[in-house]
PDB file of N, CA and C in Angstrom:
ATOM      1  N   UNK A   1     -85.219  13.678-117.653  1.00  0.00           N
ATOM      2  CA  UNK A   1     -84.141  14.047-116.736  1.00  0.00           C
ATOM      3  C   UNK A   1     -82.777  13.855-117.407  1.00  0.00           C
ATOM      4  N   UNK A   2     -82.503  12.411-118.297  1.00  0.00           N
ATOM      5  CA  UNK A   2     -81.794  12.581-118.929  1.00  0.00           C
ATOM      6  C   UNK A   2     -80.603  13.906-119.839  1.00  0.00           C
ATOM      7  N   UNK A   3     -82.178  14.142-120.464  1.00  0.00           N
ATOM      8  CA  UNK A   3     -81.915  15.243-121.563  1.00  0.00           C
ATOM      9  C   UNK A   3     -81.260  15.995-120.842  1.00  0.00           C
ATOM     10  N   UNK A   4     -81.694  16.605-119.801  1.00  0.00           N
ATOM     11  CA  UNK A   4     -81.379  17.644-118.864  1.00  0.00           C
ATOM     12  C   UNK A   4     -79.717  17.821-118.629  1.00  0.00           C
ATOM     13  N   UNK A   5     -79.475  16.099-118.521  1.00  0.00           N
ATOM     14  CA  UNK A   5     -78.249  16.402-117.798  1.00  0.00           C
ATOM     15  C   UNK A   5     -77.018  16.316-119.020  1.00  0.00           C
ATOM     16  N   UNK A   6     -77.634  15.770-120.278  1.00  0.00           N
ATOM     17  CA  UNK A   6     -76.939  16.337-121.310  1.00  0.00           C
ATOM     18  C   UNK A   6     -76.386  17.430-121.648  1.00  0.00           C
ATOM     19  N   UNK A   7     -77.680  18.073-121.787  1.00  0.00           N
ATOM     20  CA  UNK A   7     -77.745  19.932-121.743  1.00  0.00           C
ATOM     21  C   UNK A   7     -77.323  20.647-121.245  1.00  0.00           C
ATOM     22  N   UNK A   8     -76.792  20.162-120.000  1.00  0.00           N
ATOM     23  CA  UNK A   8     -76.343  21.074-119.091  1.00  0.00           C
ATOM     24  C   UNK A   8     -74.435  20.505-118.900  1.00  0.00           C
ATOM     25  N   UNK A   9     -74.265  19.045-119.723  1.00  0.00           N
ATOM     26  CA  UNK A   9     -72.761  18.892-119.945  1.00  0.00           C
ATOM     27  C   UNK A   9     -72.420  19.311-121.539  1.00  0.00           C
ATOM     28  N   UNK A  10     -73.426  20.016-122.127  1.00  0.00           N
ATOM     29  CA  UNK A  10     -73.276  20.504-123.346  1.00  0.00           C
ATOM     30  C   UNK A  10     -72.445  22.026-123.141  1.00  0.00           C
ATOM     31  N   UNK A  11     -73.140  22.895-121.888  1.00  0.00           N
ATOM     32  CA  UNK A  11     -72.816  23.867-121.982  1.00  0.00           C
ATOM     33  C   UNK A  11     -72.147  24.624-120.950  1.00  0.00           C
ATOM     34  N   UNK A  12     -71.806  23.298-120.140  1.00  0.00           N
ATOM     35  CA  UNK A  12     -70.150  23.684-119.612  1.00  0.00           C
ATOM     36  C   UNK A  12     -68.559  23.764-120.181  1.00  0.00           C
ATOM     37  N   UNK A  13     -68.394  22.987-120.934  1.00  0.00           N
ATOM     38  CA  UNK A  13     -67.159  23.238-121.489  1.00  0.00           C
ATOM     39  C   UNK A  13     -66.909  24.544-122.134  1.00  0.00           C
ATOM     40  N   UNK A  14     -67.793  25.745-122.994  1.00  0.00           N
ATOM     41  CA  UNK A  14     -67.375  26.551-122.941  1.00  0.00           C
ATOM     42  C   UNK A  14     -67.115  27.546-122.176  1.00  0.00           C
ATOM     43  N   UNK A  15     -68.509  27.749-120.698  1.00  0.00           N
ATOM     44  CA  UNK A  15     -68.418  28.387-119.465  1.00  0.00           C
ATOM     45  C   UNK A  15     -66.646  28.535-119.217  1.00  0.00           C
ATOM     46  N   UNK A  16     -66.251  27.268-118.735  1.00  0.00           N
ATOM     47  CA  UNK A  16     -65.084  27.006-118.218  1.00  0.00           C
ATOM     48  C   UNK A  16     -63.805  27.587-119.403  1.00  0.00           C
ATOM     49  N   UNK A  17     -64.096  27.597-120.424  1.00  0.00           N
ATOM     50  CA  UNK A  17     -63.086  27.994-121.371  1.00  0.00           C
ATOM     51  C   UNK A  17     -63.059  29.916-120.977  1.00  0.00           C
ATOM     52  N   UNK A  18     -64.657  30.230-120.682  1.00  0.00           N
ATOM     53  CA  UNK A  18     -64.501  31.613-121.328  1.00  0.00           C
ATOM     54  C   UNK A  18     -63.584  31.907-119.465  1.00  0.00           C
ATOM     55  N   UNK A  19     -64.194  31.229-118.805  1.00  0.00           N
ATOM     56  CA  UNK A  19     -63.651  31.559-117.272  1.00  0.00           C
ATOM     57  C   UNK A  19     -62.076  31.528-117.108  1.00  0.00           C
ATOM     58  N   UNK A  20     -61.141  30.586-117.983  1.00  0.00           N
ATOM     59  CA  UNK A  20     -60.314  30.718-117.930  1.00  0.00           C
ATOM     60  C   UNK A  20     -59.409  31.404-118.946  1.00  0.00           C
ATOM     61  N   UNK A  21     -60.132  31.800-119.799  1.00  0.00           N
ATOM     62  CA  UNK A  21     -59.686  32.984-120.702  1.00  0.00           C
ATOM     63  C   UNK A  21     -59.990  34.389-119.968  1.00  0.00           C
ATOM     64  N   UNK A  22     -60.683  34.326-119.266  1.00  0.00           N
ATOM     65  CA  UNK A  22     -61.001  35.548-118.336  1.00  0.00           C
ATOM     66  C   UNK A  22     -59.915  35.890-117.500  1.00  0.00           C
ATOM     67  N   UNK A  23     -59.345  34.716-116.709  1.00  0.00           N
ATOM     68  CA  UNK A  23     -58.359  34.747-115.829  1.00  0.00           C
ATOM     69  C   UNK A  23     -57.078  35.175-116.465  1.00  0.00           C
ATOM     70  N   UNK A  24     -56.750  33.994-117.652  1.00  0.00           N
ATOM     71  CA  UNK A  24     -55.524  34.760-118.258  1.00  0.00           C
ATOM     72  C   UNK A  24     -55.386  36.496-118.785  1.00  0.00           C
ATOM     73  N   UNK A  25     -56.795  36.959-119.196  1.00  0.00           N
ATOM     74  CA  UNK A  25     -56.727  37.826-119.910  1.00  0.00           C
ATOM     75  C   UNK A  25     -56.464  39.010-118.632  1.00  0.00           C
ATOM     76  N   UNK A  26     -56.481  38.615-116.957  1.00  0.00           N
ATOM     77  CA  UNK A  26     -56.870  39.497-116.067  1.00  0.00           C
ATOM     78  C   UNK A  26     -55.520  39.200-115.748  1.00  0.00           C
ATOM     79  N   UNK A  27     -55.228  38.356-115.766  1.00  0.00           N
ATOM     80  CA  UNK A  27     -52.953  37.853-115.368  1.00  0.00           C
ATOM     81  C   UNK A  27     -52.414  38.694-115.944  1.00  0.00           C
ATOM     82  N   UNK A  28     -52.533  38.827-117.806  1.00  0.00           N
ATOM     83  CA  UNK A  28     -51.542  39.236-118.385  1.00  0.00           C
ATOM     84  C   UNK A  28     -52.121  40.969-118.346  1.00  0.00           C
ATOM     85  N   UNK A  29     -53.171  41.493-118.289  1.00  0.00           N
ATOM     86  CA  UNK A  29     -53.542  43.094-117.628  1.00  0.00           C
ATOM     87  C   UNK A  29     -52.732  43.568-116.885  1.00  0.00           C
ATOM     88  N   UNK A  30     -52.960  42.651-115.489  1.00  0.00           N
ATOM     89  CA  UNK A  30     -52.400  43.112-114.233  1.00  0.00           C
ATOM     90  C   UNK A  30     -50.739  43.238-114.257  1.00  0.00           C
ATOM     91  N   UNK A  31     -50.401  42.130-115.290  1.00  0.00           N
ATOM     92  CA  UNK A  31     -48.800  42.125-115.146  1.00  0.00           C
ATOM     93  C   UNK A  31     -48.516  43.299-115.965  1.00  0.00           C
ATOM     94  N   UNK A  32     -49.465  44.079-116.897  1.00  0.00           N
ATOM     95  CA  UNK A  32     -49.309  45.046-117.904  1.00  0.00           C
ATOM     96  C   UNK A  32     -49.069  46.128-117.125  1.00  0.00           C
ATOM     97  N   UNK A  33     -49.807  46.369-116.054  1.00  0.00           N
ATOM     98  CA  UNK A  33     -50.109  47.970-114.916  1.00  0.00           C
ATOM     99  C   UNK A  33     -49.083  47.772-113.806  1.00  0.00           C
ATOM    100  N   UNK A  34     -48.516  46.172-113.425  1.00  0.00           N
ATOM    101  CA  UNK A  34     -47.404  46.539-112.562  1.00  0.00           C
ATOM    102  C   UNK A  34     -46.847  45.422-112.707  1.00  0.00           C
ATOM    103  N   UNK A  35     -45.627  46.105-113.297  1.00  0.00           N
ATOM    104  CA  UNK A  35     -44.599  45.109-114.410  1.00  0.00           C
ATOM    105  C   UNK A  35     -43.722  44.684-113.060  1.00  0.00           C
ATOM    106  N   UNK A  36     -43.498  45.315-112.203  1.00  0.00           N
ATOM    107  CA  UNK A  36     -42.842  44.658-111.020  1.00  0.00           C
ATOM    108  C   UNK A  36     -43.287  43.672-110.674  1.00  0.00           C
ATOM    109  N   UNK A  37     -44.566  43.183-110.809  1.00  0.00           N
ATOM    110  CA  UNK A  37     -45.355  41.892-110.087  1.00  0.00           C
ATOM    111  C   UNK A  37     -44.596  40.415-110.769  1.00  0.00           C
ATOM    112  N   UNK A  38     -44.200  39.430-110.357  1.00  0.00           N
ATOM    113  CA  UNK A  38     -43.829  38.500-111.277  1.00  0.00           C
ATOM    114  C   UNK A  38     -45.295  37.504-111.246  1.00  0.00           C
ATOM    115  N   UNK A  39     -46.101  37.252-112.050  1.00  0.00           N
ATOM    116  CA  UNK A  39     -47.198  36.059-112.372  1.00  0.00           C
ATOM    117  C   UNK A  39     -47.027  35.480-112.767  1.00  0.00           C
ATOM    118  N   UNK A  40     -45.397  35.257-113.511  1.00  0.00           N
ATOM    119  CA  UNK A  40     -45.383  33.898-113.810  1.00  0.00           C
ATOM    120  C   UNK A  40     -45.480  32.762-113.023  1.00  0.00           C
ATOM    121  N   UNK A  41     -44.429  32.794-111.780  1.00  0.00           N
ATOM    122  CA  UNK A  41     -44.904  32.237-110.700  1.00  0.00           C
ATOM    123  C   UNK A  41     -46.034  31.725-110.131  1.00  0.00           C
ATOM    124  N   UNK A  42     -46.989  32.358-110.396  1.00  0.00           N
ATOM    125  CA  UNK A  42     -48.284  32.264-109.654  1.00  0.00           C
ATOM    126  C   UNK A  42     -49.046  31.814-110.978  1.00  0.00           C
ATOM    127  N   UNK A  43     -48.903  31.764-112.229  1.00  0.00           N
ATOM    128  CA  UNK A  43     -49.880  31.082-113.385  1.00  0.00           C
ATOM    129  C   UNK A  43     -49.877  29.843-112.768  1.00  0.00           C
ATOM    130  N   UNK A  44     -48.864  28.945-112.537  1.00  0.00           N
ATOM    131  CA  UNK A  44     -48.872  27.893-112.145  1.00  0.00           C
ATOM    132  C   UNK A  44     -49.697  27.227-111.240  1.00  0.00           C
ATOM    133  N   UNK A  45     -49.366  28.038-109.812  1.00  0.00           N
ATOM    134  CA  UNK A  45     -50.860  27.832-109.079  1.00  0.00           C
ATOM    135  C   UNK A  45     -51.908  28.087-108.892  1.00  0.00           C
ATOM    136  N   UNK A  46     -52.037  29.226-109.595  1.00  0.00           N
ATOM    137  CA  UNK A  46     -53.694  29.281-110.188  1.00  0.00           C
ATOM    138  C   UNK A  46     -54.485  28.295-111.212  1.00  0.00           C
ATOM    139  N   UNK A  47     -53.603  28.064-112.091  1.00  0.00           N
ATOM    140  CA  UNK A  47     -53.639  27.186-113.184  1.00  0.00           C
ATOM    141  C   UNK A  47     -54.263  25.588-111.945  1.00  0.00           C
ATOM    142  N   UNK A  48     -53.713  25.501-111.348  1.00  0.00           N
ATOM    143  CA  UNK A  48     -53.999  24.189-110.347  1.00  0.00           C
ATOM    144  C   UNK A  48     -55.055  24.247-109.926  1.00  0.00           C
ATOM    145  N   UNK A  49     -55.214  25.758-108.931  1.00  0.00           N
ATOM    146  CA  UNK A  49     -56.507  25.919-108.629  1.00  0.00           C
ATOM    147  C   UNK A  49     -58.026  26.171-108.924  1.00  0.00           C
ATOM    148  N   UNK A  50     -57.635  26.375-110.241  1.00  0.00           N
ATOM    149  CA  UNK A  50     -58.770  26.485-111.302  1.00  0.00           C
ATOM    150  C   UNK A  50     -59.144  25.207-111.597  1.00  0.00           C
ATOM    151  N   UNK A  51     -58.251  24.026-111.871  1.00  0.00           N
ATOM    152  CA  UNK A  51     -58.443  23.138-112.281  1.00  0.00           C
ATOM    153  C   UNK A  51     -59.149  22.060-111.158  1.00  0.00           C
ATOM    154  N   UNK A  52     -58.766  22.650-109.549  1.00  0.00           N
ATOM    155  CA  UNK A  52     -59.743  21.915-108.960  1.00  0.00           C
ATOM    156  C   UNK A  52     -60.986  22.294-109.006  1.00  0.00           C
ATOM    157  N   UNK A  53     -61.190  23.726-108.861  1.00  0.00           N
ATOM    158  CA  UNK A  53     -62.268  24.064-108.928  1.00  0.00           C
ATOM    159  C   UNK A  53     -63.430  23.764-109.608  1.00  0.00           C
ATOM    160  N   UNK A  54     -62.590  23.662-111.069  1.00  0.00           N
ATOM    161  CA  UNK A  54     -63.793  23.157-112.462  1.00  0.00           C
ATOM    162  C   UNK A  54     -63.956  21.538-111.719  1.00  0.00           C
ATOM    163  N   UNK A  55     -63.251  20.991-111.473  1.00  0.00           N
ATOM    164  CA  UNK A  55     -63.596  19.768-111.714  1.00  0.00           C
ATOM    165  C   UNK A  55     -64.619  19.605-110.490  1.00  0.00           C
ATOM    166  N   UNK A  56     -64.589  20.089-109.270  1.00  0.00           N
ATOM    167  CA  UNK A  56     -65.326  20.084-108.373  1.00  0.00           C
ATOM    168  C   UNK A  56     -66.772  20.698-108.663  1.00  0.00           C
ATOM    169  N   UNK A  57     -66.465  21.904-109.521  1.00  0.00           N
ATOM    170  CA  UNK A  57     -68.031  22.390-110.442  1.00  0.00           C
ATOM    171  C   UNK A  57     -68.577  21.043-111.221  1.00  0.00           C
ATOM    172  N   UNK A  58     -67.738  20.470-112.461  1.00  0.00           N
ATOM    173  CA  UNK A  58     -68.278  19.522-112.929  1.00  0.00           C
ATOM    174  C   UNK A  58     -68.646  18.095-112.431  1.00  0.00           C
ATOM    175  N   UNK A  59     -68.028  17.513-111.093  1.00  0.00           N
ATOM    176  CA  UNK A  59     -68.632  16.545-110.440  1.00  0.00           C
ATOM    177  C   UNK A  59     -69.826  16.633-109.766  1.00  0.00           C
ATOM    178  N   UNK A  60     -69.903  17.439-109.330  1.00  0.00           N
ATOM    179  CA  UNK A  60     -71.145  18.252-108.732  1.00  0.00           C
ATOM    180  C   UNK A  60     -72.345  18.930-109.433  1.00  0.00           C
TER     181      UNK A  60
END
């Protein structure tokens, strides 16, 4: 059971990397197709909300 739970904190940290490279890469798109949108604003609280999220994925 151990092993298990190694294995499985082995291969979250990149999940979460590619998830939030996903997000940025979908921020800076969207700000590409409508340059009127400001996201900078909103990196911030997404940036937060991601960060509860993972951590609530990884306590769990």
């Amino acid at each position: 059971m151990q092993s298990l739970v190694d294995a499985e904190l082995l291969v979250q940290p990149p999940v979460l990397e590619v998830l939030v490279l996903s997000v940025q890469e979908w921020l800076s798109a969207l700000a590409t197709v409508c340059p009127n949108i400001n996201t900078n604003g909103h990196k911030n609280r997404i940036a937060v909300f991601l960060s509860i999220v993972f951590s609530f994925l990884v306590d769990n």
